[in-house]
N, C-alpha and C. Protein backbone atom coordinates (compact mmCIF):
# COMPACT_ATOMS: atom_id res chain seq x y z
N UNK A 1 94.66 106.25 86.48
CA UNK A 1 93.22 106.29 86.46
C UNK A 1 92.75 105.55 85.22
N UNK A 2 91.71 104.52 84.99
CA UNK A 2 91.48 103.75 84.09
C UNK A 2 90.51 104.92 83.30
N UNK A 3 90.54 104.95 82.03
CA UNK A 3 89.47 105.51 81.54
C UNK A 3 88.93 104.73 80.38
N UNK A 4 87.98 104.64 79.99
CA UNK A 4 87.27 103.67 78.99
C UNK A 4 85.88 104.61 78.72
N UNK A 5 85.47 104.49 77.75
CA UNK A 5 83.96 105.15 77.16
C UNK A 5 83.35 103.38 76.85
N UNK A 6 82.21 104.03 77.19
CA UNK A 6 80.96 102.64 76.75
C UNK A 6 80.75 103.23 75.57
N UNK A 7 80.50 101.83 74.77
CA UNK A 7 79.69 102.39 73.40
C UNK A 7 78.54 101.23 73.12
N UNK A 8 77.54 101.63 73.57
CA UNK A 8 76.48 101.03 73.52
C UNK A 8 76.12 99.87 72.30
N UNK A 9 76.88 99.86 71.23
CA UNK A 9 76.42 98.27 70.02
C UNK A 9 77.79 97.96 70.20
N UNK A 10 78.59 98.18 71.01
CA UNK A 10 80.00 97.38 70.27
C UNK A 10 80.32 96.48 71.85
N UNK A 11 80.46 95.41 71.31
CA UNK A 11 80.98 94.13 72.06
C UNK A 11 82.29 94.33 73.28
N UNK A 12 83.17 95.40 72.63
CA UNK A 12 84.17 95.21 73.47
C UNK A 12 83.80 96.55 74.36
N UNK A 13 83.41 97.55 74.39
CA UNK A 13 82.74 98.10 74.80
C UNK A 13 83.98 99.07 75.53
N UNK A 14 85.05 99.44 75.18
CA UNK A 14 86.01 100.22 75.78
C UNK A 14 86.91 101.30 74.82
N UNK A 15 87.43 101.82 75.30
CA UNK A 15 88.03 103.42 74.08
C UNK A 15 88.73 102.94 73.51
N UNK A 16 89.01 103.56 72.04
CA UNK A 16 89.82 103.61 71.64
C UNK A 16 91.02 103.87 71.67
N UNK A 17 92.02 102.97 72.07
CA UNK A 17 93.25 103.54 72.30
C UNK A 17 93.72 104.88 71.51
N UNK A 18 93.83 105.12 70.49
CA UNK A 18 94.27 106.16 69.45
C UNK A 18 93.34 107.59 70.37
N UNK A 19 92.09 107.62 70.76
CA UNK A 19 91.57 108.21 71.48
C UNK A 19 92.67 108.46 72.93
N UNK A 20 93.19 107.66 73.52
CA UNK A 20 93.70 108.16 74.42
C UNK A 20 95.44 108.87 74.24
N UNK A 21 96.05 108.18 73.64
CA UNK A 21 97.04 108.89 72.81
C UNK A 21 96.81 110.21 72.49
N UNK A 22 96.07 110.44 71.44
CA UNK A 22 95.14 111.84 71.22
C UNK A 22 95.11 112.79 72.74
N UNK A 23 94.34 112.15 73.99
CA UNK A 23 94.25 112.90 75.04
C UNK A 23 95.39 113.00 75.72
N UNK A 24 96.95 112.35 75.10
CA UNK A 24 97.96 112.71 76.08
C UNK A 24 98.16 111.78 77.10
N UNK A 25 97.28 110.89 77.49
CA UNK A 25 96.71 109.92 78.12
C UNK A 25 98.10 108.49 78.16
N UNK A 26 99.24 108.52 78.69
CA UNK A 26 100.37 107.87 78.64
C UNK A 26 99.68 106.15 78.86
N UNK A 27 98.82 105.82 79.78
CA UNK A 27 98.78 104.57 80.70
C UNK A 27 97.18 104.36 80.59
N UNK A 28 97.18 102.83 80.23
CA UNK A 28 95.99 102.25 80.30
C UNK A 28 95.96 100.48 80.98
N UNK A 29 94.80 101.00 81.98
CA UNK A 29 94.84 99.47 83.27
C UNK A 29 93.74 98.89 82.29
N UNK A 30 94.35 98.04 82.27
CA UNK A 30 93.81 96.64 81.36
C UNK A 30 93.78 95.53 82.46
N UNK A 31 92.72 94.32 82.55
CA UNK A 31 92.05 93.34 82.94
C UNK A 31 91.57 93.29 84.64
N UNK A 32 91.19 94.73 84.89
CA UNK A 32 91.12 94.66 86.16
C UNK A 32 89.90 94.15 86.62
N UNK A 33 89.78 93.49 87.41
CA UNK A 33 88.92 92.36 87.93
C UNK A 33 87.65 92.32 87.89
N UNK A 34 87.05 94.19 87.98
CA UNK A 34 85.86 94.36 87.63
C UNK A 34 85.10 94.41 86.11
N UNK A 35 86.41 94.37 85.24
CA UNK A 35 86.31 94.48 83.96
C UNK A 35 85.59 92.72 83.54
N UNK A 36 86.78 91.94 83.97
CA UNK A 36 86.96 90.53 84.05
C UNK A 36 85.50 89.72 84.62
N UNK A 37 84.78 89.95 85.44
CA UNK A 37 83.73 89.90 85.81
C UNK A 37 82.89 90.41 85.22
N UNK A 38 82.55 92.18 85.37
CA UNK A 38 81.11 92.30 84.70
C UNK A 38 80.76 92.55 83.24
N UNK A 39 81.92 92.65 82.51
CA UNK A 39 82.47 92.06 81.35
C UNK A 39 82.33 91.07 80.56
N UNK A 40 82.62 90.13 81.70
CA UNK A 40 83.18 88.69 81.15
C UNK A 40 83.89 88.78 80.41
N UNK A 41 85.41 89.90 80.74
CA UNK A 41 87.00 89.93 79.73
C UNK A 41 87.75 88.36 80.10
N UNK A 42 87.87 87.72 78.93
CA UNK A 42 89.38 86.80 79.32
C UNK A 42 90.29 87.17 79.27
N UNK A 43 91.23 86.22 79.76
CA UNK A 43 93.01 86.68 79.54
C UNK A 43 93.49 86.97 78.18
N UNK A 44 92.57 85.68 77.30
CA UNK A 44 92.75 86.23 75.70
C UNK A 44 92.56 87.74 75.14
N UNK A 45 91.10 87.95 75.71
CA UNK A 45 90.92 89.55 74.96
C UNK A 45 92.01 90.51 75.61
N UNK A 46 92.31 90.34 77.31
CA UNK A 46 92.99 91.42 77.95
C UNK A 46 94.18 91.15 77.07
N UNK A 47 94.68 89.70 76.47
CA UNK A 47 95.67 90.25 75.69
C UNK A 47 95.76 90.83 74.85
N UNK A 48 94.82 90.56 74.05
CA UNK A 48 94.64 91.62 72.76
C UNK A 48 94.44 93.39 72.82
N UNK A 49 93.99 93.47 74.08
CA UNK A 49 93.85 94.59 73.99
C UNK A 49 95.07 95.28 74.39
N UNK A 50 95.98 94.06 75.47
CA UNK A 50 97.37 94.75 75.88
C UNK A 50 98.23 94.86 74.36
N UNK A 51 98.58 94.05 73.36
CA UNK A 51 98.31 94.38 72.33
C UNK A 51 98.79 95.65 71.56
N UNK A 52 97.22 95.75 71.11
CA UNK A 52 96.39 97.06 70.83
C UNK A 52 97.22 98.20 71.33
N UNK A 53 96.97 98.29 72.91
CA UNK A 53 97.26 99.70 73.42
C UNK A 53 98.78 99.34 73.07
N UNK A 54 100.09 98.49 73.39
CA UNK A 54 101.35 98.64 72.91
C UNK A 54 101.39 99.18 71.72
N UNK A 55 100.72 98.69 70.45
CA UNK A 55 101.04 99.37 69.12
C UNK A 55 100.46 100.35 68.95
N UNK A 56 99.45 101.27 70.05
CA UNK A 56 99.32 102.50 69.81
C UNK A 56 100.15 104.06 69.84
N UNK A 57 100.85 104.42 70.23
CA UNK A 57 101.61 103.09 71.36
C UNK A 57 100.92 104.02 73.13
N UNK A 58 100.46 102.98 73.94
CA UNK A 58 100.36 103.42 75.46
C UNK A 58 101.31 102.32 76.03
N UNK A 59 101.34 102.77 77.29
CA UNK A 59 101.60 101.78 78.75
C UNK A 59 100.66 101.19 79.16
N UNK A 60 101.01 99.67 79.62
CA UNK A 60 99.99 99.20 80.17
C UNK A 60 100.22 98.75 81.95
N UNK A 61 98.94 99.13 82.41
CA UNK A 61 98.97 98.40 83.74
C UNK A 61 98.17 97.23 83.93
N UNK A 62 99.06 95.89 84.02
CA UNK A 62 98.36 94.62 83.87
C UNK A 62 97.73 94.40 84.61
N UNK A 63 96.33 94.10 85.11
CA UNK A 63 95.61 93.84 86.53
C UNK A 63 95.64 91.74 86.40
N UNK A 64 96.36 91.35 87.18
CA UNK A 64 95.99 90.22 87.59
C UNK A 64 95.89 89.56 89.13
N UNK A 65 94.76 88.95 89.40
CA UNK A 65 94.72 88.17 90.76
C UNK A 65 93.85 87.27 90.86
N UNK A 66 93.37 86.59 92.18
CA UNK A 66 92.49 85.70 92.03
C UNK A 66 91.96 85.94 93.14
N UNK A 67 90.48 84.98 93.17
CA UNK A 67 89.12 85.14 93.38
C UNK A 67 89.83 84.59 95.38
N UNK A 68 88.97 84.80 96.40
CA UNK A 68 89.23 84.27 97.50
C UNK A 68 89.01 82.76 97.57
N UNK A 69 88.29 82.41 96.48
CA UNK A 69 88.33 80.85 97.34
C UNK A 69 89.35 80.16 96.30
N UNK A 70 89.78 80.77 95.42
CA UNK A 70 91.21 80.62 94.89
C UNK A 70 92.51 80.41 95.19
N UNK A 71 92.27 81.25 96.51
CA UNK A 71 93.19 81.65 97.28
C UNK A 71 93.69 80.64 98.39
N UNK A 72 92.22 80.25 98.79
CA UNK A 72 92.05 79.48 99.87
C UNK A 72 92.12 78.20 99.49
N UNK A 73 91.74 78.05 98.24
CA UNK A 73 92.64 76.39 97.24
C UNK A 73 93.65 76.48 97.14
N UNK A 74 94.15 77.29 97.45
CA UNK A 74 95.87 77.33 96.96
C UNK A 74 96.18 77.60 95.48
N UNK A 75 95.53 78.14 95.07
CA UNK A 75 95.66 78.28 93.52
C UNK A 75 95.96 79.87 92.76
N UNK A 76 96.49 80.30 93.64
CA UNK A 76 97.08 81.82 93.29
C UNK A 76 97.87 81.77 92.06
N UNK A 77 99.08 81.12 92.33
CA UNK A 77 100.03 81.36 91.24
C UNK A 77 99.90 81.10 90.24
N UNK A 78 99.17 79.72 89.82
CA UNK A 78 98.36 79.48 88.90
C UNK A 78 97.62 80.31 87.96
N UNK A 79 96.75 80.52 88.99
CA UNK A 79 95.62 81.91 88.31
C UNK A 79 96.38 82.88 87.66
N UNK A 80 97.56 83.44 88.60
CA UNK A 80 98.00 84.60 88.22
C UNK A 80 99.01 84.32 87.06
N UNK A 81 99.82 83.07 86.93
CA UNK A 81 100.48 82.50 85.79
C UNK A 81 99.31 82.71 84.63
N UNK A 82 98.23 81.61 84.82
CA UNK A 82 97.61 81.37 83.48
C UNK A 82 97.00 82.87 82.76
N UNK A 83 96.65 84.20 83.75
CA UNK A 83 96.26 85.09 83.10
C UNK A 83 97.29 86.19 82.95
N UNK A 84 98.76 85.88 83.40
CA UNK A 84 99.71 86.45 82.64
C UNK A 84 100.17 85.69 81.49
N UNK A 85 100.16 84.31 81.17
CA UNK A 85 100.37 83.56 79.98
C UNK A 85 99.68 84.03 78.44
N UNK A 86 98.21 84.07 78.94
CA UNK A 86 97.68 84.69 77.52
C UNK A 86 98.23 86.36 76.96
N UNK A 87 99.15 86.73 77.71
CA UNK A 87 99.53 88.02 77.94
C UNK A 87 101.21 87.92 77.21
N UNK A 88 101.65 87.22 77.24
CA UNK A 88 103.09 86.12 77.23
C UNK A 88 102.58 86.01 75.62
N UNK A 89 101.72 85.09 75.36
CA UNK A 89 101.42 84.68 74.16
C UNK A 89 101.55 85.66 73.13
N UNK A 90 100.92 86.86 73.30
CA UNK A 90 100.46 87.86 72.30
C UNK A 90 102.09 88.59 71.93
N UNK A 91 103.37 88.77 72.90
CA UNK A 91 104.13 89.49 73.11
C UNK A 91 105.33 89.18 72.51
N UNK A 92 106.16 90.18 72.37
CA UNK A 92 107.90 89.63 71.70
C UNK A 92 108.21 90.40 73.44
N UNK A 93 109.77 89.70 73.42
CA UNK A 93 110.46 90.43 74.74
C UNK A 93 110.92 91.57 74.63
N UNK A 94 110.93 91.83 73.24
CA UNK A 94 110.95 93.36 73.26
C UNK A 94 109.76 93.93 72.99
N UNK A 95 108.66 94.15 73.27
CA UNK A 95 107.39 94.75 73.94
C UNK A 95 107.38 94.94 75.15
N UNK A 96 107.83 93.88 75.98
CA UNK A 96 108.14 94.28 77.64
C UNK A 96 109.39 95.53 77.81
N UNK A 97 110.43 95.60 76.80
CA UNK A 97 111.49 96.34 77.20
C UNK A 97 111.22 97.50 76.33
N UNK A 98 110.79 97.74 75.86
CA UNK A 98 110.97 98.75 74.51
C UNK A 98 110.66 100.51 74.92
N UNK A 99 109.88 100.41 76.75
CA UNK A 99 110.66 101.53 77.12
C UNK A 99 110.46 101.44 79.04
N UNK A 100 111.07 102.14 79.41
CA UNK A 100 110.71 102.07 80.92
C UNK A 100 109.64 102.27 81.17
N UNK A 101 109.14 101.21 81.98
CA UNK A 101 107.82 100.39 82.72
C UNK A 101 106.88 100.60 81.77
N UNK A 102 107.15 99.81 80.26
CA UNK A 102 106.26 99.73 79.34
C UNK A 102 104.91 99.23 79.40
N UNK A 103 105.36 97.74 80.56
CA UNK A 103 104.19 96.77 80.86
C UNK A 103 104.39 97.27 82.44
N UNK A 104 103.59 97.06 83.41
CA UNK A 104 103.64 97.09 84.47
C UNK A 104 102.33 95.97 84.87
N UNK A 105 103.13 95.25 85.99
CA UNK A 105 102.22 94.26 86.54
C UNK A 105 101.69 94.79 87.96
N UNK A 106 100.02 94.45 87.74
CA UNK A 106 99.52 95.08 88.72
C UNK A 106 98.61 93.68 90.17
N UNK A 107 99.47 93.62 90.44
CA UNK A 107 98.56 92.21 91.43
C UNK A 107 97.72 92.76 92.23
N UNK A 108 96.43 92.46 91.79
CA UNK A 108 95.10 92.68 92.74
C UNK A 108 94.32 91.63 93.44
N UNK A 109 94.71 91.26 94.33
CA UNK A 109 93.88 89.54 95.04
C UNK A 109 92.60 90.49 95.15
N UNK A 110 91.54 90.04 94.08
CA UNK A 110 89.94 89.95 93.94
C UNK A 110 89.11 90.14 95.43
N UNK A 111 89.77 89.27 96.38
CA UNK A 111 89.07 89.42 97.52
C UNK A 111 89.57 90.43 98.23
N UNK A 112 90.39 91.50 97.96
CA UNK A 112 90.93 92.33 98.67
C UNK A 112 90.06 93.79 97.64
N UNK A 113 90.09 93.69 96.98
CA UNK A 113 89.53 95.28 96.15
C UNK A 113 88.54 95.82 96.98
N UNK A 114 88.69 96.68 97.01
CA UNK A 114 87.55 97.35 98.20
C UNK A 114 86.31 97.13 99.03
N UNK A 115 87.54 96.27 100.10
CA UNK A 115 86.43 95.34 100.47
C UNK A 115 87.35 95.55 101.75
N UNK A 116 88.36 96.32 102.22
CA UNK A 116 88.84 96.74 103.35
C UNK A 116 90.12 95.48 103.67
N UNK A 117 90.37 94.22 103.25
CA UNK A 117 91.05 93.31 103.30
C UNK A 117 92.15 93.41 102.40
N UNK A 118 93.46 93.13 103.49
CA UNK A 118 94.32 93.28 102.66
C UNK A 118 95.27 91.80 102.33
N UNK A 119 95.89 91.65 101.34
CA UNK A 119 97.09 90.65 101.63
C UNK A 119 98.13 90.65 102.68
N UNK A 120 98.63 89.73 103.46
CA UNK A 120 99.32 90.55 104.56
C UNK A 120 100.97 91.13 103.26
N UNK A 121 101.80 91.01 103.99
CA UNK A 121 103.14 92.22 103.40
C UNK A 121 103.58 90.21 103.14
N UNK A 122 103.45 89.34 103.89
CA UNK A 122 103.86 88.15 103.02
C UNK A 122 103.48 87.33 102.02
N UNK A 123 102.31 87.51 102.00
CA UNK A 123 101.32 86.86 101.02
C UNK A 123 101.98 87.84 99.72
N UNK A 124 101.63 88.78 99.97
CA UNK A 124 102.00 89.72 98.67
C UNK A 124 103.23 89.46 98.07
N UNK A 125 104.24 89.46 99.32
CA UNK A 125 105.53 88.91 98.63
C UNK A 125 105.38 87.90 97.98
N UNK A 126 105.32 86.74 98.62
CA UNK A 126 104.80 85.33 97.80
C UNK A 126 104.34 85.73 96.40
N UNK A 127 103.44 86.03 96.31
CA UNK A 127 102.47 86.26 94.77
C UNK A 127 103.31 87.18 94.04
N UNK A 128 104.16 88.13 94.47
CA UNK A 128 105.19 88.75 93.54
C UNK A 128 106.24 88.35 93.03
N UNK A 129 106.94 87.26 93.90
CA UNK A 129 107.99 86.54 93.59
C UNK A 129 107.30 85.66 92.52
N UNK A 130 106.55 85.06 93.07
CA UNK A 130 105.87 83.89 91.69
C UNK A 130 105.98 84.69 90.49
N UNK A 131 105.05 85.74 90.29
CA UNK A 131 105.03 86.59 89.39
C UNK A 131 106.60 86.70 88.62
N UNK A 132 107.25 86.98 89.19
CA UNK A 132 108.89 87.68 88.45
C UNK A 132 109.16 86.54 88.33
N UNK A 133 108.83 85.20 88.76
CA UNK A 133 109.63 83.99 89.02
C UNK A 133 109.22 83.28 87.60
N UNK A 134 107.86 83.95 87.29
CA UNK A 134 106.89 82.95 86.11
C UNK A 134 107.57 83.97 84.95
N UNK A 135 108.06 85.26 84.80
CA UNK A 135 108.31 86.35 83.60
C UNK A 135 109.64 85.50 83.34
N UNK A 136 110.40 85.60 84.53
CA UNK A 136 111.91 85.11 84.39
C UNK A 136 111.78 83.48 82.81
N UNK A 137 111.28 82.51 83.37
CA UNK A 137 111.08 81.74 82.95
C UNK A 137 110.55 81.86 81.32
N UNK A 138 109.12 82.52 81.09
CA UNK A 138 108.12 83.20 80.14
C UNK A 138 108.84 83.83 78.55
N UNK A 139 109.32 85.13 79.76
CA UNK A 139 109.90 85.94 79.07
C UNK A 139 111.38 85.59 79.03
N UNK A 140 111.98 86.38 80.18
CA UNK A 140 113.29 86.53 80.24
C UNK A 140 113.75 86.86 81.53
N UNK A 141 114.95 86.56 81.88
CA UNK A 141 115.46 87.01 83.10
C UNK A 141 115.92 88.60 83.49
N UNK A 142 115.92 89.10 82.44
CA UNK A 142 116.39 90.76 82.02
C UNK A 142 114.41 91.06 82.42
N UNK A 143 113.57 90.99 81.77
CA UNK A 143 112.43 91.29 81.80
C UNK A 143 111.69 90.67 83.44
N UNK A 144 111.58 90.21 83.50
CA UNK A 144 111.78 89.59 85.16
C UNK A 144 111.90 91.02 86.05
N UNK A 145 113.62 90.98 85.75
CA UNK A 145 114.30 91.66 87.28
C UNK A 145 113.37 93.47 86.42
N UNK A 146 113.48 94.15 86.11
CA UNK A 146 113.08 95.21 85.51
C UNK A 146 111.52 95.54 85.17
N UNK A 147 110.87 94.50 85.25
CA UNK A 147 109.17 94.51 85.56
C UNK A 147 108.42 95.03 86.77
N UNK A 148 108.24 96.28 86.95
CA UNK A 148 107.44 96.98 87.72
C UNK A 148 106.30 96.05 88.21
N UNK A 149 106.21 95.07 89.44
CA UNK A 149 105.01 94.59 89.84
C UNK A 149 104.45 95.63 91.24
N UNK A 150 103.09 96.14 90.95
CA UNK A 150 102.71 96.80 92.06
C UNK A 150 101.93 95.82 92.41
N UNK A 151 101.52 96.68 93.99
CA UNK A 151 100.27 95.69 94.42
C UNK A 151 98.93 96.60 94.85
N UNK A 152 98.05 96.28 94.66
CA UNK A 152 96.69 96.85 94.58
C UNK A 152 94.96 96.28 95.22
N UNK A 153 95.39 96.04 96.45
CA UNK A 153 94.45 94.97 97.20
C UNK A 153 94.27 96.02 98.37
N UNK A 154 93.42 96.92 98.42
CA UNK A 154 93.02 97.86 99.63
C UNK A 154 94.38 98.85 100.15
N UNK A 155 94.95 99.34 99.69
CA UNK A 155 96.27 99.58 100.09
C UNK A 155 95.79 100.68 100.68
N UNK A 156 96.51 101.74 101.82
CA UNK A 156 96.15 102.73 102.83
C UNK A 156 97.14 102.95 103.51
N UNK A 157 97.32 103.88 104.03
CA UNK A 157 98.05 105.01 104.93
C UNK A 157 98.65 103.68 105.87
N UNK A 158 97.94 102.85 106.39
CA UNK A 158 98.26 101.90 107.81
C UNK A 158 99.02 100.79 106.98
N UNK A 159 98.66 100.04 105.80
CA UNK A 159 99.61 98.63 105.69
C UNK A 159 100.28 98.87 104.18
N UNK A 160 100.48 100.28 103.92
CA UNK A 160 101.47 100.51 102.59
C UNK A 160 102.80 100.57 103.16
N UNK A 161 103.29 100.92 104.33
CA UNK A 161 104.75 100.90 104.99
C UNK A 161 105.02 99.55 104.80
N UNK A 162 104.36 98.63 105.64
CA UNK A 162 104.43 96.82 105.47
C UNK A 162 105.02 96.63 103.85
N UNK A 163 103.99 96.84 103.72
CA UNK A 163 104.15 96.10 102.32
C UNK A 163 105.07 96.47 101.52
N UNK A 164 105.97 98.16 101.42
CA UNK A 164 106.80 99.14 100.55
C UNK A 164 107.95 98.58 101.02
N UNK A 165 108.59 97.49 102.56
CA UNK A 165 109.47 97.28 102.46
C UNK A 165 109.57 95.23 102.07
N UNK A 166 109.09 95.02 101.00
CA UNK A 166 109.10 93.83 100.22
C UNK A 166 109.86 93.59 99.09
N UNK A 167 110.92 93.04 98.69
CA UNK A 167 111.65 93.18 97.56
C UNK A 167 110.96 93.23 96.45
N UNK A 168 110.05 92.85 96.51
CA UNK A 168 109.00 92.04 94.74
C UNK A 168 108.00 93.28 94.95
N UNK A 169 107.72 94.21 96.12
CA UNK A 169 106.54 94.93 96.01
C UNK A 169 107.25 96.21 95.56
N UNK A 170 106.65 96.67 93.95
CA UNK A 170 107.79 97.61 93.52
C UNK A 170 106.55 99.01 93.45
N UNK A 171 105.89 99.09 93.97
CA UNK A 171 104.57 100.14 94.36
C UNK A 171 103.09 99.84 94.26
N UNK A 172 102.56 100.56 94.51
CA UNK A 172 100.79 100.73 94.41
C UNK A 172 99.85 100.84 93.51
N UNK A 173 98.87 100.54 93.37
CA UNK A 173 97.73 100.48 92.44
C UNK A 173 96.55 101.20 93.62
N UNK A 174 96.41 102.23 93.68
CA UNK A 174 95.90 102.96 94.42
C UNK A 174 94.25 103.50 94.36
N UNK A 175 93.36 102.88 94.87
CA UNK A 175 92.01 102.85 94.75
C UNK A 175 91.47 103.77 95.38
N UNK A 176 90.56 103.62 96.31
CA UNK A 176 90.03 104.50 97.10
C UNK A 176 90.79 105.15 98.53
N UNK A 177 91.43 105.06 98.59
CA UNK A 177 92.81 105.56 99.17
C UNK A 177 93.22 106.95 98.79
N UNK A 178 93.21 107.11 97.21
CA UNK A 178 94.16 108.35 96.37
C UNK A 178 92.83 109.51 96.68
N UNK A 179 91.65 109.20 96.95
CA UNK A 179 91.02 110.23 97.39
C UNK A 179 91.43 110.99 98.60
N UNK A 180 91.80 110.20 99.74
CA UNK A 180 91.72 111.23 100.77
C UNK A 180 93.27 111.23 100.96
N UNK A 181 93.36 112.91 102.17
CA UNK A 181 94.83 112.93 102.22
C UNK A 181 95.70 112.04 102.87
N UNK A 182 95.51 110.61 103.28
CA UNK A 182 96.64 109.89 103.59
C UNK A 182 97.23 109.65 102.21
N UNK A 183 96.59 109.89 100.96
CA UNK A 183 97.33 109.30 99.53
C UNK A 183 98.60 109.37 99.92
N UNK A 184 99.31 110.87 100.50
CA UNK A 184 100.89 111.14 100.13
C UNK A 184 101.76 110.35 101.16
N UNK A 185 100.92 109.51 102.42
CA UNK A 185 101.66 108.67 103.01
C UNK A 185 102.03 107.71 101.98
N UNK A 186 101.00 106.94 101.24
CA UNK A 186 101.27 106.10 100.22
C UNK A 186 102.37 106.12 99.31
N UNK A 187 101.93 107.49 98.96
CA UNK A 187 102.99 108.07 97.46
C UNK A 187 104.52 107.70 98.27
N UNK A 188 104.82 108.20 99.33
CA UNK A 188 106.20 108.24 100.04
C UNK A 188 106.37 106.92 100.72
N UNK A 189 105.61 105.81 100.64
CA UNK A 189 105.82 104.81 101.78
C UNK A 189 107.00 104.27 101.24
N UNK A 190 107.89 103.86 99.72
CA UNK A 190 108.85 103.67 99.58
C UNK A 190 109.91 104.19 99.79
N UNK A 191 109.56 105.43 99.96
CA UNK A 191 111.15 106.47 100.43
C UNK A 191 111.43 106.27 101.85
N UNK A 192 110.39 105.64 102.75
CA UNK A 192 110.80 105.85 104.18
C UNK A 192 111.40 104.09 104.55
């Protein structure tokens, strides 16, 4: 669950990490699309703030994807490279490893967030492989294979089975879904 406080004069306008530490609060979703938009967060600040929350120390869940007509240019991997790069920049490879699923990558194709559209179970693959394919390279090949990439584009009771049997799809980013009771189809779609 993302949590952030507004603070009405300050620019970056999100909690204090040390605040969530304090609440026990393990995991914080950083650059998710609505942030990125009504925001106007770059990849720069989301790095800084991924950052931030590492030396607080939290987990982070990375939100990256791209816009639909992004998509439809062919310019996915790209997108999703260049706003995991500023992310790359800020990092040693031991920040990615320093504990289980320290960083977690969260792929959200923009035109899919609750908007009932999903990636099909190949598209997703595609954009996950790129993903591990761009860390491998980035980072490391150890950090690569061991990088938690979920996916988070309308996911539901009907196309989380699809998608849970994808090598690169390593779970969910779970939106309006975790409200009602199909969630625990979700929660289990990898065990079946």
């Amino acid at each position: 669950m993302p949590i952030s406080s507004r603070r009405e004069h300050s620019q970056e306008r999100s909690g204090n990490p040390a605040q969530l530490v304090d609440a026990q609060i393990p995991y914080v979703i950083l650059g998710h699309s609505e942030r990125r938009t009504l925001f106007h967060e770059t990849s720069e600040l989301v790095a800084q703030k991924t950052r931030a929350a590492l030396d607080a120390p939290l987990k982070v869940i990375l939100c990256i994807g791209e816009t639909l007509k992004e998509r439809e240019d062919g310019k996915t991997a790209e997108v999703c490279q260049g706003q995991l790069q500023a992310v790359v920049a800020v990092l040693k490879e031991a920040d990615w490893r320093r504990a289980v699923y320290n960083i977690v990558v969260a792929y959200e194709p923009v035109w899919a967030i609750g908007t009932g559209k999903v990636a099909t179970s190949a598209q997703a693959q595609e954009t996950h492989a790129d993903i591990r394919s761009y860390l491998s390279k980035a980072v490391s090949s150890n950090v690569a294979s061991s990088t938690r990439i979920i996916y988070g584009g309308s996911v539901n009771a009907a196309n989380c089975k699809e998608l849970a049997t994808q090598p690169d799809v390593d779970g969910f980013l779970v939106g309006g879904a975790s409200l009602k009771p199909e969630f625990i189809n979700i929660i289990n779609a990898k065990k079946q």
